[in-house]
C-alpha atoms as a PDB file:
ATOM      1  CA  UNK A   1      -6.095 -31.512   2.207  1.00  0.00           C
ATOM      2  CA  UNK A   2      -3.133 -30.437   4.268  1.00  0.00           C
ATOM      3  CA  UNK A   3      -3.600 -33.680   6.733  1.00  0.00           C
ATOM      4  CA  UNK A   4      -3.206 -35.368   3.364  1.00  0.00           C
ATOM      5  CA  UNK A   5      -0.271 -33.668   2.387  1.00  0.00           C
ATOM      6  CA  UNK A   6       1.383 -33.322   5.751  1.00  0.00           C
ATOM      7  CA  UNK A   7       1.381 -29.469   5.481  1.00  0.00           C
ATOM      8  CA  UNK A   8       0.175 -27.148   8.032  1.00  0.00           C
ATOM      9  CA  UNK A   9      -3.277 -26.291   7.251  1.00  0.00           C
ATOM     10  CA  UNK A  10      -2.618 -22.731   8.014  1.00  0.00           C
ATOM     11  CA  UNK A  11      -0.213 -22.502   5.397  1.00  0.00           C
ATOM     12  CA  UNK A  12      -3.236 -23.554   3.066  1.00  0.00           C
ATOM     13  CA  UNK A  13      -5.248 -21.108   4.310  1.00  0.00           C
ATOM     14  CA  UNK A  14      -3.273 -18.078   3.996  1.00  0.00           C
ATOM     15  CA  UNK A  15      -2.820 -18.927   0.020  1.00  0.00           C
ATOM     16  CA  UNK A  16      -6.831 -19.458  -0.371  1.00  0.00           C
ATOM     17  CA  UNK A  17      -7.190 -15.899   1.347  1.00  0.00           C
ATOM     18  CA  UNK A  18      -4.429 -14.631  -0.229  1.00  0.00           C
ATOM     19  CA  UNK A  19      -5.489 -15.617  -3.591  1.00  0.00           C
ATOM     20  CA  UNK A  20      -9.309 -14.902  -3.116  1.00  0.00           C
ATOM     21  CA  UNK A  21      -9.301 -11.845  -1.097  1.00  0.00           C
ATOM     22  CA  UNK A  22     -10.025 -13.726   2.240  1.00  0.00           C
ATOM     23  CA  UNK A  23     -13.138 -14.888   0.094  1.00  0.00           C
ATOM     24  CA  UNK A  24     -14.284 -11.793  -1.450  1.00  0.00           C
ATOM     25  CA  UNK A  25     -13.377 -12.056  -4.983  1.00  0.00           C
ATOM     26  CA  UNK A  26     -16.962 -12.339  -6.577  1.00  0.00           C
ATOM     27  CA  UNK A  27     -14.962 -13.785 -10.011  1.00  0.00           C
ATOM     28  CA  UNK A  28     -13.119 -16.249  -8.416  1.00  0.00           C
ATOM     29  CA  UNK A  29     -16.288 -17.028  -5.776  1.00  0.00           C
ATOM     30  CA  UNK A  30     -18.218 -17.299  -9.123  1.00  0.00           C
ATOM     31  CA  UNK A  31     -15.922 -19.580 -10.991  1.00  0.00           C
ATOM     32  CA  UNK A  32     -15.527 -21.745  -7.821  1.00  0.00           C
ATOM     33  CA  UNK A  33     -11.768 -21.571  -7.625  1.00  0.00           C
ATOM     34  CA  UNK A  34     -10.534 -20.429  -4.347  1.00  0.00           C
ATOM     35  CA  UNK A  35      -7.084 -20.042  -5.438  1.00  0.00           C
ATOM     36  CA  UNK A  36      -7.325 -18.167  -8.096  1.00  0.00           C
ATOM     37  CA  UNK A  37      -5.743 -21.045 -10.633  1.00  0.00           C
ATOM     38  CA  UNK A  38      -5.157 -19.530 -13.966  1.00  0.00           C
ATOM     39  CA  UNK A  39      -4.313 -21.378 -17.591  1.00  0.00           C
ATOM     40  CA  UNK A  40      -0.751 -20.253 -17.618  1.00  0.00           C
ATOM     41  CA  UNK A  41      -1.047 -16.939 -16.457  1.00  0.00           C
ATOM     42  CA  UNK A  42      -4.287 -16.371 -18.463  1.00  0.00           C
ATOM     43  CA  UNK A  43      -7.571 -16.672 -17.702  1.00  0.00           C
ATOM     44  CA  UNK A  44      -8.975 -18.320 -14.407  1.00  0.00           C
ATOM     45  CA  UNK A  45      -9.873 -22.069 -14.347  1.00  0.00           C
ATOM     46  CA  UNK A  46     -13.987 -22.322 -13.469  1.00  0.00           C
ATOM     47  CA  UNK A  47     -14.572 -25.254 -11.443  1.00  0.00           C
ATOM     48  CA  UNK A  48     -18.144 -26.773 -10.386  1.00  0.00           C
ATOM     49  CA  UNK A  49     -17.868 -26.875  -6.781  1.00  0.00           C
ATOM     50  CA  UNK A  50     -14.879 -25.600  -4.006  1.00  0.00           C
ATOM     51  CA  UNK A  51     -14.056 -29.144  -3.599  1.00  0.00           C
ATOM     52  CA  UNK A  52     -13.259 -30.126  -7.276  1.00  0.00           C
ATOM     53  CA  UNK A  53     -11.245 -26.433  -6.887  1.00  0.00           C
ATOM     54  CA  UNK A  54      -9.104 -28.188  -4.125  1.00  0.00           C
ATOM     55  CA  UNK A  55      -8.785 -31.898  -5.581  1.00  0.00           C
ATOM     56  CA  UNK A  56      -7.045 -30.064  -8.621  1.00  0.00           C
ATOM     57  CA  UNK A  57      -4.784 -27.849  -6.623  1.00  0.00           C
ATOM     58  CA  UNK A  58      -3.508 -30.995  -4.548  1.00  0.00           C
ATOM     59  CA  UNK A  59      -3.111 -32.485  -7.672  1.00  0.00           C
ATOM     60  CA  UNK A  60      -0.931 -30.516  -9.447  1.00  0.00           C
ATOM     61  CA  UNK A  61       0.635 -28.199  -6.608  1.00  0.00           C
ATOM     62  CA  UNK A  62       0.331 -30.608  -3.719  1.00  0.00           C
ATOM     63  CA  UNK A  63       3.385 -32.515  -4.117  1.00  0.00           C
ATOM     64  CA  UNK A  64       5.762 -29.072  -3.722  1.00  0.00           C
ATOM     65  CA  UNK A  65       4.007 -28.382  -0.503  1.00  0.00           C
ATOM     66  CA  UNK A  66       4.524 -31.519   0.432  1.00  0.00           C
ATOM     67  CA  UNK A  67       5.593 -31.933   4.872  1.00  0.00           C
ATOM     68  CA  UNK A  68       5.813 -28.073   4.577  1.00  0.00           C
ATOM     69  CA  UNK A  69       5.505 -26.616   7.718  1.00  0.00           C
ATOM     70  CA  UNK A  70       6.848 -22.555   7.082  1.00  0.00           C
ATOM     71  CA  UNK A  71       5.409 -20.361   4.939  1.00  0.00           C
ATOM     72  CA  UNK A  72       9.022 -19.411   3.367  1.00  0.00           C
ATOM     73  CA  UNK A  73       9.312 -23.122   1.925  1.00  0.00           C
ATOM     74  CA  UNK A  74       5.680 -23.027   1.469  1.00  0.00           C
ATOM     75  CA  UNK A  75       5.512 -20.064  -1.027  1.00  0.00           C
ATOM     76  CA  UNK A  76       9.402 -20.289  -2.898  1.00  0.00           C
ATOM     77  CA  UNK A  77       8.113 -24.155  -3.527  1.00  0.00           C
ATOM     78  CA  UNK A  78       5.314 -22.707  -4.807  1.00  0.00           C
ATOM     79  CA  UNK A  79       7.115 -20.445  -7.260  1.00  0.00           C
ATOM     80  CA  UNK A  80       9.336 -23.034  -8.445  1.00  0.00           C
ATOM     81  CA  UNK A  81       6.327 -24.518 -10.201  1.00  0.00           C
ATOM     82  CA  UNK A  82       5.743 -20.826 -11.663  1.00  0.00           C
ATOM     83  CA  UNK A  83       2.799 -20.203  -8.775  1.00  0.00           C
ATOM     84  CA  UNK A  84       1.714 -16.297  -9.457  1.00  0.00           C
ATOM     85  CA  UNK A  85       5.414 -16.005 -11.450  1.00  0.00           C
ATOM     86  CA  UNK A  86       3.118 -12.235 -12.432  1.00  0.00           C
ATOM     87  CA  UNK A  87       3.557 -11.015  -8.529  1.00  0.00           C
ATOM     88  CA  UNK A  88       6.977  -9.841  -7.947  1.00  0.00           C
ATOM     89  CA  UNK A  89       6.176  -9.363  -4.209  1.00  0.00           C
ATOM     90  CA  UNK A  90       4.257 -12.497  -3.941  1.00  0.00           C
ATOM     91  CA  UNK A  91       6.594 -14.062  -1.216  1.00  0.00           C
ATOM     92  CA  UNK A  92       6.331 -11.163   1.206  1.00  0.00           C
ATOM     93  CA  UNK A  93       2.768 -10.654   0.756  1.00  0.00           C
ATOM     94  CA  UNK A  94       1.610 -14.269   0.872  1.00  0.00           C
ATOM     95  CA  UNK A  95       3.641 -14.097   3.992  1.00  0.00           C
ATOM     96  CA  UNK A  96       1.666 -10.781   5.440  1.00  0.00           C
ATOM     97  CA  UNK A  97      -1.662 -12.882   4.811  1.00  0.00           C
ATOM     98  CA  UNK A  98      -0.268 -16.166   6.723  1.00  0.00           C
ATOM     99  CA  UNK A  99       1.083 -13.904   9.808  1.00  0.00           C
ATOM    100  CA  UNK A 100      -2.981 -12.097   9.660  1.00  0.00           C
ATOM    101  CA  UNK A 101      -4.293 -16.014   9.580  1.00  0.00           C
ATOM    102  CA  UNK A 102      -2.805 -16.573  12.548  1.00  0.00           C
ATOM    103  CA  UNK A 103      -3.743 -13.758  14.263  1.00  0.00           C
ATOM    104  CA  UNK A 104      -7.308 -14.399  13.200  1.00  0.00           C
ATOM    105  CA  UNK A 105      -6.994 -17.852  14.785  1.00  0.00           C
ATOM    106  CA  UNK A 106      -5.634 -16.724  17.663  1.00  0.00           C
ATOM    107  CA  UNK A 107      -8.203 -13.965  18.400  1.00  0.00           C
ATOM    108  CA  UNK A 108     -10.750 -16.501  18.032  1.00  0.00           C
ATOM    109  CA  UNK A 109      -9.314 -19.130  20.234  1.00  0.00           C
ATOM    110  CA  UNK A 110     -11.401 -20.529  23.352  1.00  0.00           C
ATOM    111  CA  UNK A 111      -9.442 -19.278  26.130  1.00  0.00           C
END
């Protein structure tokens, strides 16, 4: 998905984690939807598989991330389209979750 879109894939990570509790969220693991997509704000979307989780999220978010490369753009993009409008500190945190990504990925690096 973020070779399609031209985004950094880390950038894609960090919201999954972010938005799943780095895959933890037995609701949202459940209800297949690793981004925690609600109906406007309401309840969470239930999707049949991770992958028909993603094809919707490219669909209807993928164009605002669009040759993103920084998670600043990435997330105030994001919120333009009313992305977790409910999270007042969603910027900053999203941002604490992409900085741990890439620590993760770094610590597990082949050196």
């Amino acid at each position: 998905m973020a070779q399609r879109l031209g985004t950094n894939e880390d950038l894609i990570l960090a919201l999954s984690a972010f938005e799943d509790s780095w895959g933890q969220d037995a609701h949202n693991k459940k209800l297949h939807n690793i981004f925690g997509i609600t109906q406007a704000g309401g309840n969470n979307l239930s999707f049949t598989s991770y992958q028909a989780c993603c094809d919707y999220w490219e669909r209807h978010y993928g164009n605002a991330v669009r040759n993103v490369q920084n998670i600043k753009t990435f997330a105030a993009n994001l919120r333009k389209l009313g992305y977790n409008s409910a999270n007042s500190n969603y910027d900053a945190t999203l941002n604490l979750v992409y900085q741990a990504v890439i620590r993760y990925k770094k610590s597990c690096a082949v050196k």
